[in-house]
Structure formats: C-alpha cells, structure tokens
PDB file of N, CA and C in Angstrom:
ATOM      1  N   UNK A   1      13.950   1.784  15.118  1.00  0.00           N
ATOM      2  CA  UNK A   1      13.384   0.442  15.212  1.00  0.00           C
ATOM      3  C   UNK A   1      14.195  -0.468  14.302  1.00  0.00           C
ATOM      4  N   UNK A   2      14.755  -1.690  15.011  1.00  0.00           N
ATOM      5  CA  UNK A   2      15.571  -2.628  14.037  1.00  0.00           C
ATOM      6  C   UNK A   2      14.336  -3.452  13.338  1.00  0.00           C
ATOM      7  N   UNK A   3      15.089  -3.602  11.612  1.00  0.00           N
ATOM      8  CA  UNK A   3      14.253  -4.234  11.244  1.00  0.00           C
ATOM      9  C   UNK A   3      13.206  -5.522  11.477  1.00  0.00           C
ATOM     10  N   UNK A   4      14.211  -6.466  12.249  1.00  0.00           N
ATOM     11  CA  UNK A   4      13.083  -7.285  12.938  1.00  0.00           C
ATOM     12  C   UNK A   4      11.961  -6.767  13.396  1.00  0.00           C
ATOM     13  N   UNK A   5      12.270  -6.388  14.039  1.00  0.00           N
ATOM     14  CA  UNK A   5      10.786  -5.521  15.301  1.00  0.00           C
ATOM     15  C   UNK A   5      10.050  -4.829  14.255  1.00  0.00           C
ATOM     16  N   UNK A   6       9.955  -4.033  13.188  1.00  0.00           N
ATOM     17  CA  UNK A   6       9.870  -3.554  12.243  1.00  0.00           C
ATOM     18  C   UNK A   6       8.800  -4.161  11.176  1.00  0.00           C
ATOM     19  N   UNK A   7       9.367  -5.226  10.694  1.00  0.00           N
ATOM     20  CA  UNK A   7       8.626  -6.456  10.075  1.00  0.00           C
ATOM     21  C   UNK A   7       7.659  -7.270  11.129  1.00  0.00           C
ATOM     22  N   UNK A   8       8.180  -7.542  12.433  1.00  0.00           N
ATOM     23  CA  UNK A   8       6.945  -8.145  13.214  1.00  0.00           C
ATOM     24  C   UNK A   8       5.689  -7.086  13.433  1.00  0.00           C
ATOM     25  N   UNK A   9       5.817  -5.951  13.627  1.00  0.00           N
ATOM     26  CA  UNK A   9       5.109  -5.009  13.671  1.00  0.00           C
ATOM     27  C   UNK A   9       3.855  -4.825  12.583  1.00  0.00           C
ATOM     28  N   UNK A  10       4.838  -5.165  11.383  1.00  0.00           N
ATOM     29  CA  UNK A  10       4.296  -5.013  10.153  1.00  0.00           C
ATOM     30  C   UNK A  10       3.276  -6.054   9.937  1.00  0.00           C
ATOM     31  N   UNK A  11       3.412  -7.427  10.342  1.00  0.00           N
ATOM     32  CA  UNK A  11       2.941  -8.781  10.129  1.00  0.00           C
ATOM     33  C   UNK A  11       1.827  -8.610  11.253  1.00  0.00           C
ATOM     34  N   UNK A  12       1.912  -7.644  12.071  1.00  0.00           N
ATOM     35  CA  UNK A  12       1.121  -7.743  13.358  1.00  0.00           C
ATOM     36  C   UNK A  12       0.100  -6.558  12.742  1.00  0.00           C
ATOM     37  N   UNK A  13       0.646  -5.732  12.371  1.00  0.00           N
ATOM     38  CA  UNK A  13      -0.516  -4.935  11.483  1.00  0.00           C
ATOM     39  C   UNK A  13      -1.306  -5.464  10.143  1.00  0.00           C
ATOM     40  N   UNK A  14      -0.628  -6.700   9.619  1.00  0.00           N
ATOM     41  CA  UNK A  14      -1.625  -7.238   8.257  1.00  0.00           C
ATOM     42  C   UNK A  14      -2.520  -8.274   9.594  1.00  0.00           C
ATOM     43  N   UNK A  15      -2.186  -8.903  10.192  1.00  0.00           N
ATOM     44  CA  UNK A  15      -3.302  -9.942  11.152  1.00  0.00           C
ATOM     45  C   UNK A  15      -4.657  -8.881  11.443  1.00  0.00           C
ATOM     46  N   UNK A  16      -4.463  -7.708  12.008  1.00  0.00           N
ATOM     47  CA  UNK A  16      -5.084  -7.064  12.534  1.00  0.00           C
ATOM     48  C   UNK A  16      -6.038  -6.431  11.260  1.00  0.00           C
ATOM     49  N   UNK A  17      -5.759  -6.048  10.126  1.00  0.00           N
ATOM     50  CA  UNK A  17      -6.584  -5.883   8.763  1.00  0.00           C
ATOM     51  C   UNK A  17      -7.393  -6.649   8.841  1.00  0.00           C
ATOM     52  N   UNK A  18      -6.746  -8.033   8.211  1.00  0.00           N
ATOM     53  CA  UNK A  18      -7.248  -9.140   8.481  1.00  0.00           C
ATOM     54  C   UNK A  18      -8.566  -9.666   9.405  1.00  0.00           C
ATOM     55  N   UNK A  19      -8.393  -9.062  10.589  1.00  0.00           N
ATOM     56  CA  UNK A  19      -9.532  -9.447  10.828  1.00  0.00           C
ATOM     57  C   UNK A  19     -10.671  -8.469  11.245  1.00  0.00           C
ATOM     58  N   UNK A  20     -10.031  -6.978  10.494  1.00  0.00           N
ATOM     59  CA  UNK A  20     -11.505  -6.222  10.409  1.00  0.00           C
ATOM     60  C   UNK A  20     -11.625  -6.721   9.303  1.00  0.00           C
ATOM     61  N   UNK A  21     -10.980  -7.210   7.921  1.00  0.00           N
ATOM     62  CA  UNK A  21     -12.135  -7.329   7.160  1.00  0.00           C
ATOM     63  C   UNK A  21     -12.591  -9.048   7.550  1.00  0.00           C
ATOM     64  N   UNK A  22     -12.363  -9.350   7.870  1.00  0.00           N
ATOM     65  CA  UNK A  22     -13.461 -11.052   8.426  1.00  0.00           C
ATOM     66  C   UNK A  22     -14.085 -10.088   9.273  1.00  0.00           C
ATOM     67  N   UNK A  23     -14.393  -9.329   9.924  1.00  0.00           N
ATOM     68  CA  UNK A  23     -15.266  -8.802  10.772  1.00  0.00           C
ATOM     69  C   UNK A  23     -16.468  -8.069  10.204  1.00  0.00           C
ATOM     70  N   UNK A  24     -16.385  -7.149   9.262  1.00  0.00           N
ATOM     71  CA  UNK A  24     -16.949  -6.506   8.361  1.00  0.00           C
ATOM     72  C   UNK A  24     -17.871  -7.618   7.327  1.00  0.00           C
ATOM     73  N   UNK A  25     -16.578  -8.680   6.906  1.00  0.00           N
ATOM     74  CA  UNK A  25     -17.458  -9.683   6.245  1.00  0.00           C
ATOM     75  C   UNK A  25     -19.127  -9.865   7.031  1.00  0.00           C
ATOM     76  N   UNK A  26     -18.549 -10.471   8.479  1.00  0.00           N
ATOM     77  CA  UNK A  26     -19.637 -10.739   9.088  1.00  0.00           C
ATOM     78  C   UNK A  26     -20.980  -9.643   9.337  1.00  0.00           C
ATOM     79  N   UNK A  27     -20.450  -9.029   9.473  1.00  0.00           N
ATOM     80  CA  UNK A  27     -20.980  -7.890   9.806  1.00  0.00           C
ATOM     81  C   UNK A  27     -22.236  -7.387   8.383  1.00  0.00           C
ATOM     82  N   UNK A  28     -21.619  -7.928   7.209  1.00  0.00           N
ATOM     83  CA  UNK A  28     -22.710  -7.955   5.743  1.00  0.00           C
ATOM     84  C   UNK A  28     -23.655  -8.422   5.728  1.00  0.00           C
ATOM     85  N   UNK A  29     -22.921  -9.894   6.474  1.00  0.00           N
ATOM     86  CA  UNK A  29     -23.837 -11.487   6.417  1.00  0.00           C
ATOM     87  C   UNK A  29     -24.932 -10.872   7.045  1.00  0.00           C
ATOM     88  N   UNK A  30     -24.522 -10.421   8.392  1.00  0.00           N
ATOM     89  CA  UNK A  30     -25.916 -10.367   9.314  1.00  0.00           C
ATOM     90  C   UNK A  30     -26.708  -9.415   8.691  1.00  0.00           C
ATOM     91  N   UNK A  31     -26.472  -8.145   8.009  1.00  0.00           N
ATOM     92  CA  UNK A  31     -27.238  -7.571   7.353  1.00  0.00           C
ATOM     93  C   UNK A  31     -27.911  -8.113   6.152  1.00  0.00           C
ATOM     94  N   UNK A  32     -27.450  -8.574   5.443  1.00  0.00           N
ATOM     95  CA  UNK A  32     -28.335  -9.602   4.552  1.00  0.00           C
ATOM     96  C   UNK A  32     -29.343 -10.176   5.184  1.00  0.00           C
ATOM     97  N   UNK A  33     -28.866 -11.232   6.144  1.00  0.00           N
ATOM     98  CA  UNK A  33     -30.023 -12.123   6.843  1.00  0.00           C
ATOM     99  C   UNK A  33     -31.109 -11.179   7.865  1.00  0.00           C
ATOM    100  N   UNK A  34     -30.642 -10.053   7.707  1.00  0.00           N
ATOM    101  CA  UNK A  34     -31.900  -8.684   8.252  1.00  0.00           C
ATOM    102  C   UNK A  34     -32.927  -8.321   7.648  1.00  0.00           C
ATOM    103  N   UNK A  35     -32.116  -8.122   6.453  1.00  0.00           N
ATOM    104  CA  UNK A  35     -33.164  -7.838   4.947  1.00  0.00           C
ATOM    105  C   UNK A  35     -33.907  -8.746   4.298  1.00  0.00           C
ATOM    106  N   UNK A  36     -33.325 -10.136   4.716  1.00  0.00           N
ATOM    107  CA  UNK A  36     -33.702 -11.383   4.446  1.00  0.00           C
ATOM    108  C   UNK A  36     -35.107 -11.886   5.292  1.00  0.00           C
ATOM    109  N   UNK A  37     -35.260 -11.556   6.584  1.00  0.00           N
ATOM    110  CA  UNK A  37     -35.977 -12.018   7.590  1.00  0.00           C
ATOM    111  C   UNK A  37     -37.267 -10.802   7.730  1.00  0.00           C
ATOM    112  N   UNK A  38     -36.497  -9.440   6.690  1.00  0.00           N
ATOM    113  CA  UNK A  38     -37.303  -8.292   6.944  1.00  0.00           C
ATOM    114  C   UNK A  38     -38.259  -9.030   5.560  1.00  0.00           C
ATOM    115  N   UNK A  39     -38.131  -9.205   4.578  1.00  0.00           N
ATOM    116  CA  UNK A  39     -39.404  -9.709   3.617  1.00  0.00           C
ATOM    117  C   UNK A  39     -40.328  -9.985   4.487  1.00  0.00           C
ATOM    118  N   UNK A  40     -40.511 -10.896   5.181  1.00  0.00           N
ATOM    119  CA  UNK A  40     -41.453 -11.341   5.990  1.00  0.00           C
ATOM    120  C   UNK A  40     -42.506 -10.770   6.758  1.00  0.00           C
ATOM    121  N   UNK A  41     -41.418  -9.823   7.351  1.00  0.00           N
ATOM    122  CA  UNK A  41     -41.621  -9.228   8.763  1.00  0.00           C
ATOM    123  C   UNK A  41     -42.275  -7.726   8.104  1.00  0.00           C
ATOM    124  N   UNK A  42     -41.799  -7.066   7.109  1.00  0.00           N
ATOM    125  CA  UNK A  42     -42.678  -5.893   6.052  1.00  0.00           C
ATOM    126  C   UNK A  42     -42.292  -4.211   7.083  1.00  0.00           C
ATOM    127  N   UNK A  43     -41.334  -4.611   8.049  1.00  0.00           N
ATOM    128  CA  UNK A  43     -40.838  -3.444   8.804  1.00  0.00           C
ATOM    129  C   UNK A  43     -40.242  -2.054   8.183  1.00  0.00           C
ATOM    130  N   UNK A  44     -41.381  -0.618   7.637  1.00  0.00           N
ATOM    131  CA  UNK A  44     -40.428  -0.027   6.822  1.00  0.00           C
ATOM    132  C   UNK A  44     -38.914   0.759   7.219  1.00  0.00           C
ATOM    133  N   UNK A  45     -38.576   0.897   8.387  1.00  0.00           N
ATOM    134  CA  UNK A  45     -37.706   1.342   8.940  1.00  0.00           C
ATOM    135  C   UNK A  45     -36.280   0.126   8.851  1.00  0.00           C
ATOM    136  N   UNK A  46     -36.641  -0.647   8.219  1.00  0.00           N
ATOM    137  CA  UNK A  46     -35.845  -1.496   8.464  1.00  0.00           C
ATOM    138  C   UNK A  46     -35.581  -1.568   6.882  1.00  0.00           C
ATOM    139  N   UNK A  47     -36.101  -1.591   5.795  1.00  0.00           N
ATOM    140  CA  UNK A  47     -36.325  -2.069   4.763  1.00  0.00           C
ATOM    141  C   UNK A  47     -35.711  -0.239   3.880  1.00  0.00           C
ATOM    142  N   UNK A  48     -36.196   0.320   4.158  1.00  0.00           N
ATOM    143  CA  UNK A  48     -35.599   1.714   3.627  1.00  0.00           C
ATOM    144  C   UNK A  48     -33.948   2.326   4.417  1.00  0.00           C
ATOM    145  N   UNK A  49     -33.941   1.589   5.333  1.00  0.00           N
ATOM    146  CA  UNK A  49     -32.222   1.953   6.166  1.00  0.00           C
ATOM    147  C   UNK A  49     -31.139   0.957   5.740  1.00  0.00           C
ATOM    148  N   UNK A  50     -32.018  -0.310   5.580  1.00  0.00           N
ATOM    149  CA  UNK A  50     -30.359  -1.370   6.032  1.00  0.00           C
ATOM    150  C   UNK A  50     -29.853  -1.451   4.019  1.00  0.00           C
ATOM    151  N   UNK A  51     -30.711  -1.098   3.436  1.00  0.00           N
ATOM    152  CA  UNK A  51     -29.942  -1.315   2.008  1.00  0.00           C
ATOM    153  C   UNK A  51     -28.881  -0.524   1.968  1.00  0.00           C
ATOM    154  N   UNK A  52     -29.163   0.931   2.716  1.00  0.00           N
ATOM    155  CA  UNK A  52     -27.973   1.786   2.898  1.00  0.00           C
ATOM    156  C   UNK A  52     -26.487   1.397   3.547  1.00  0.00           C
ATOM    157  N   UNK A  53     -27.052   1.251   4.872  1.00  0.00           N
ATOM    158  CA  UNK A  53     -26.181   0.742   5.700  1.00  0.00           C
ATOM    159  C   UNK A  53     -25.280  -0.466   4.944  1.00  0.00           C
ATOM    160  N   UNK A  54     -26.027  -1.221   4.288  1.00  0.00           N
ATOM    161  CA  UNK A  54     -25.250  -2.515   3.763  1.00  0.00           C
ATOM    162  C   UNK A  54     -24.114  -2.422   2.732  1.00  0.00           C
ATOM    163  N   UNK A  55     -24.459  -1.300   1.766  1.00  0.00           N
ATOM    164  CA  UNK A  55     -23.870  -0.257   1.061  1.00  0.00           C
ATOM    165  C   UNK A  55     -22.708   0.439   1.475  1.00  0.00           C
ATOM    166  N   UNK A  56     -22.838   1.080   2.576  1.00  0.00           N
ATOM    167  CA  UNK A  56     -21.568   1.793   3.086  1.00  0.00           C
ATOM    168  C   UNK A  56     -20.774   0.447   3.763  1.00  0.00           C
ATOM    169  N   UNK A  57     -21.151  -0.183   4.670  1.00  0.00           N
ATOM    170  CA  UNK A  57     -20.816  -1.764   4.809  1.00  0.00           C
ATOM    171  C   UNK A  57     -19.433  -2.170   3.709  1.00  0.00           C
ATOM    172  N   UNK A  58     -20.636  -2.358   2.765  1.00  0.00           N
ATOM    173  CA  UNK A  58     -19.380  -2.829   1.202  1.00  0.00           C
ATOM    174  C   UNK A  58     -18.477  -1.907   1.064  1.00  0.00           C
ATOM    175  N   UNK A  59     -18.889  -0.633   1.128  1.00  0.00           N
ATOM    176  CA  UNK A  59     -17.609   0.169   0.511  1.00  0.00           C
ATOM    177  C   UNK A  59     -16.489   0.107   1.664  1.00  0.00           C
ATOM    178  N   UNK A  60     -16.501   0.146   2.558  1.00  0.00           N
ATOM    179  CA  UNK A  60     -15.786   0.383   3.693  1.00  0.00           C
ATOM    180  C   UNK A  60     -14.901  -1.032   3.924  1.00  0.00           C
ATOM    181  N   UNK A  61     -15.497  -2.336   3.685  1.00  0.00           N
ATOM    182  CA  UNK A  61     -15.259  -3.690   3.216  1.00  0.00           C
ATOM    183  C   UNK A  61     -14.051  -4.018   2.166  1.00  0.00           C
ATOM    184  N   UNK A  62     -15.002  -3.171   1.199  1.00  0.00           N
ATOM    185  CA  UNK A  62     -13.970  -2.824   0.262  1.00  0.00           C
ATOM    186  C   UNK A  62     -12.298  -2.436   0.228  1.00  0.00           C
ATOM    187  N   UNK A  63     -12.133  -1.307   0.804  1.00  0.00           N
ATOM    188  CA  UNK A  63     -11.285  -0.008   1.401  1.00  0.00           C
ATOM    189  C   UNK A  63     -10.666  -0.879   2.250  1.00  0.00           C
ATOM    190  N   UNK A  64     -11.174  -1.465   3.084  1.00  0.00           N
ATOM    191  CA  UNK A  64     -10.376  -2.357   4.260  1.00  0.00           C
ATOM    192  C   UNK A  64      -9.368  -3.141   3.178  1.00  0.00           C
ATOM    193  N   UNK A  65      -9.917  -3.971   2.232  1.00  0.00           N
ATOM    194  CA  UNK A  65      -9.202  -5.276   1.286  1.00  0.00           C
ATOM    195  C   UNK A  65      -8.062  -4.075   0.524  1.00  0.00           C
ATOM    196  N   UNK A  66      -8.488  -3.462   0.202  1.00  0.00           N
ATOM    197  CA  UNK A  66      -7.670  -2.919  -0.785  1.00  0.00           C
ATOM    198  C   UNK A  66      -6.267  -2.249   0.147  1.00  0.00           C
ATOM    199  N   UNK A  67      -6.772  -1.791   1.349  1.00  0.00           N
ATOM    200  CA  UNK A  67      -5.682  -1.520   2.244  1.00  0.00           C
ATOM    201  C   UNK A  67      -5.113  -2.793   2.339  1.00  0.00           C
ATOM    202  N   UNK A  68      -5.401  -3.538   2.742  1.00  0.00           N
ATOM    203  CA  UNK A  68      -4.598  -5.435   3.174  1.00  0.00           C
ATOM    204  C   UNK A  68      -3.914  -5.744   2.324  1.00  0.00           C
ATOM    205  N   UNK A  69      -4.516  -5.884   1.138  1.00  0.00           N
ATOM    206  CA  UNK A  69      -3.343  -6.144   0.144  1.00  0.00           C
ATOM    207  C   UNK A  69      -2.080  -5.379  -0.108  1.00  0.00           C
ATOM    208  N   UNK A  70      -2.473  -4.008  -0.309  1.00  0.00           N
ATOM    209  CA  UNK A  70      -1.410  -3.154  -0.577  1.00  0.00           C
ATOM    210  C   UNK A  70      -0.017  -3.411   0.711  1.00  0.00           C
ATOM    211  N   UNK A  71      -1.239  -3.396   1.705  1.00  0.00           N
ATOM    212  CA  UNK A  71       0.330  -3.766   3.204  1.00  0.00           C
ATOM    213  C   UNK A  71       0.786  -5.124   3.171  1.00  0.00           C
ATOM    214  N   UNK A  72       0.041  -6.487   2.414  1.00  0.00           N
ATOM    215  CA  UNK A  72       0.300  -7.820   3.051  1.00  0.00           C
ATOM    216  C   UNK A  72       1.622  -7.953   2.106  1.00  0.00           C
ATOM    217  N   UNK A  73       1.909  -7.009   0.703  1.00  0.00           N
ATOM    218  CA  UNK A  73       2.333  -7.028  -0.704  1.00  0.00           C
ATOM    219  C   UNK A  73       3.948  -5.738   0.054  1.00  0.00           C
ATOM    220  N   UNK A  74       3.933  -4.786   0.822  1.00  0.00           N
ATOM    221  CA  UNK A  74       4.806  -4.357   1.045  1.00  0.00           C
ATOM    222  C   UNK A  74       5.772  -5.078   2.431  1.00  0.00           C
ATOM    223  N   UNK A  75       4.627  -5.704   3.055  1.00  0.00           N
ATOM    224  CA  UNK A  75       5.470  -6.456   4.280  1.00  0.00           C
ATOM    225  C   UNK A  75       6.155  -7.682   3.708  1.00  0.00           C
ATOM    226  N   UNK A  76       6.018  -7.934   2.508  1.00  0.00           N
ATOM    227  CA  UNK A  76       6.264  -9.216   2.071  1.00  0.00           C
ATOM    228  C   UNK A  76       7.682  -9.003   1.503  1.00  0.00           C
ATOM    229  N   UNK A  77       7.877  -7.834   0.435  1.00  0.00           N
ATOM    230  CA  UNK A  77       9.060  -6.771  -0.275  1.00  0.00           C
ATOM    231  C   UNK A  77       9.987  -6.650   1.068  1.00  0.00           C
ATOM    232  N   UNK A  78       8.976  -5.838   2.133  1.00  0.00           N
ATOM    233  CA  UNK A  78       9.885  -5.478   3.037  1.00  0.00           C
ATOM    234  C   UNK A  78      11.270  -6.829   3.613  1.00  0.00           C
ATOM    235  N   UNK A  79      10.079  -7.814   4.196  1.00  0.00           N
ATOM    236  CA  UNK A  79      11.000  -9.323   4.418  1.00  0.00           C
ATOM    237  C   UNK A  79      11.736  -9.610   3.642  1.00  0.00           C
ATOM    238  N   UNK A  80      11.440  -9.688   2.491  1.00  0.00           N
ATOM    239  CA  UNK A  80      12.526 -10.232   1.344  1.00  0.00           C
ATOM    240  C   UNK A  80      13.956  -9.096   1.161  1.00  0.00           C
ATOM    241  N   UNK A  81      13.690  -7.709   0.959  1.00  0.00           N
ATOM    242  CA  UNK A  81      14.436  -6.907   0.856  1.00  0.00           C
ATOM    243  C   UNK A  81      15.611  -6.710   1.778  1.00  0.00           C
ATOM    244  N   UNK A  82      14.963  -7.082   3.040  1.00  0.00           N
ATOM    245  CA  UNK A  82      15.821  -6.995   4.729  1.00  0.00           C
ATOM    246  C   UNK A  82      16.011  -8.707   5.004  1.00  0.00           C
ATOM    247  N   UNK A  83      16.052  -9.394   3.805  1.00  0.00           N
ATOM    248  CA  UNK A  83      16.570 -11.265   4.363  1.00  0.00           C
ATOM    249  C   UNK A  83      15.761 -11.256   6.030  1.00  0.00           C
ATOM    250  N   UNK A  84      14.664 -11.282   6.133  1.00  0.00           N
ATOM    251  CA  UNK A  84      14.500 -11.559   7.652  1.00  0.00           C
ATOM    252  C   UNK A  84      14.571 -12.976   7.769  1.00  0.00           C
ATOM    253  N   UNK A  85      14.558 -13.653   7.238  1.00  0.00           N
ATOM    254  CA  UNK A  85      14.604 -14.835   7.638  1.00  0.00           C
ATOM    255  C   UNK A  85      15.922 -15.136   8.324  1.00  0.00           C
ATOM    256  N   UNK A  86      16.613 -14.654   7.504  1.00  0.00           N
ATOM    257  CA  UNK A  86      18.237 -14.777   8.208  1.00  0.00           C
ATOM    258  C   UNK A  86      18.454 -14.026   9.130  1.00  0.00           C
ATOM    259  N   UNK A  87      17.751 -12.551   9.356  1.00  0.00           N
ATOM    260  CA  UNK A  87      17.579 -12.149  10.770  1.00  0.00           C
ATOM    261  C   UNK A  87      17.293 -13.243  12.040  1.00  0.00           C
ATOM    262  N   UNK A  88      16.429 -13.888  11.770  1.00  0.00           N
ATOM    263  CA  UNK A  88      15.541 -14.252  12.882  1.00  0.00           C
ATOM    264  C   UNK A  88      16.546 -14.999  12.856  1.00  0.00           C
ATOM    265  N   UNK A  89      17.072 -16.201  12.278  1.00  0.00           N
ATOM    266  CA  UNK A  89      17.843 -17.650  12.431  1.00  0.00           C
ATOM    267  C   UNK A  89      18.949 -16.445  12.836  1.00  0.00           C
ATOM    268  N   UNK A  90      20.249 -15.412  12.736  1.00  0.00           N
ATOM    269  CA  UNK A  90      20.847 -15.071  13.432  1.00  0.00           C
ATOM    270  C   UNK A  90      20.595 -14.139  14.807  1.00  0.00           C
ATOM    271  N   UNK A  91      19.136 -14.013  15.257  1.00  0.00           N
ATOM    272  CA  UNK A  91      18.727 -13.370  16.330  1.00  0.00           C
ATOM    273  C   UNK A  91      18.402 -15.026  17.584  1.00  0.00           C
ATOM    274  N   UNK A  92      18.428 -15.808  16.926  1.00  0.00           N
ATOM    275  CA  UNK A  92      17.924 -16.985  17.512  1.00  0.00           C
ATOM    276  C   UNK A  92      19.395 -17.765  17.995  1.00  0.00           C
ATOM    277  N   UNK A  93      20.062 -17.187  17.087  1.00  0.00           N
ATOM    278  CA  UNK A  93      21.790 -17.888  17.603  1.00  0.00           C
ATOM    279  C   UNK A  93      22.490 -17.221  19.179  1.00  0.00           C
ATOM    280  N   UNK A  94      22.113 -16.006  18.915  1.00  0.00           N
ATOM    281  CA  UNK A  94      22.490 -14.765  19.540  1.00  0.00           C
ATOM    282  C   UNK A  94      22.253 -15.079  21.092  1.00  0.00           C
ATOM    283  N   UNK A  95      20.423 -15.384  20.811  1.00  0.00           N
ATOM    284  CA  UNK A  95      19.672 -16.147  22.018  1.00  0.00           C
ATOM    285  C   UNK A  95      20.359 -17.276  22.678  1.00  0.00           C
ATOM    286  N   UNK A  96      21.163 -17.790  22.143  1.00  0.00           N
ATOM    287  CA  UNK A  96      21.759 -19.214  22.574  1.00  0.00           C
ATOM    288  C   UNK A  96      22.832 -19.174  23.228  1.00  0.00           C
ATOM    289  N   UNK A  97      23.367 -17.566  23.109  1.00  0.00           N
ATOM    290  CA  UNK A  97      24.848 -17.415  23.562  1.00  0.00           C
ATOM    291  C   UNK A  97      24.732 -16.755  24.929  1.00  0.00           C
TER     292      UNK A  97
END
C-alpha cells in the first residue's frame, strides 16, 4: 500500500472512531434521561439494570477515546513523517498530465 492510500485509510479510520464515540456519547445521554424519567416512573427493572449498563457504557466510551487519540496522534506523525502533503500536491500534478 503506497503511503497515500495508507494515510487516507488511516484518516478514514480516525472519522470512523470518531463517530462511535459521538455515538456512544449519545447513547449515555439517553440512558441518563432513562434513569432520569425512571425517578418518576419507580420501575425496579429499570432502576437496578440501567446504572449498570450506563457503567459499562462509560467504560467502553472511555476505551473508544483513548483508542482515538492514540490513532488521531499516530496518523498525524504518520503525515508529517511521509510529507503527505507534498504527496497529494505531487499526485495532483501527475493527475494533470
């Protein structure tokens, strides 16, 4: 795999982190506003499960971020290390010919 393709790959795998953890985020919210709506409602099946669930939620939330960074921090090394920028502006010349 040439490095271009390589690094897009890479950038295409931090988007995709990215939005399991905005997904997961969401995915808290609504559990909050479960537990939130459960005060009310006094449901014990609901009230003894979702603190759990919300729990593994975070950790997994967690684990997601800590993966993202570590890749958003090597795709970044990677670009700089391999000049892609000057890839692309000489893959874009190439295109012209």
């Amino acid at each position: 795999m040439d490095k271009l393709k390589k690094f897009d790959l890479m950038e295409k795998i931090t988007r995709e982190l990215e939005d399991v953890r905005n997904s997961q985020q969401a995915v808290l919210e609504k559990i909050g506003k479960i537990e939130v709506d459960n005060i009310e409602l006094g449901d014990k099946t609901i009230e003894s499960k979702m603190p759990d669930i919300y729990q593994r939620t975070a950790d997994n939330a967690e684990a997601i971020k800590t993966i993202l960074d570590s890749f958003q921090e090597k795709t970044e090394e990677f670009g700089e290390k391999n000049n892609v920028d000057k890839l692309r502006e000489q893959q874009a010349i190439n295109n012209l010919k």
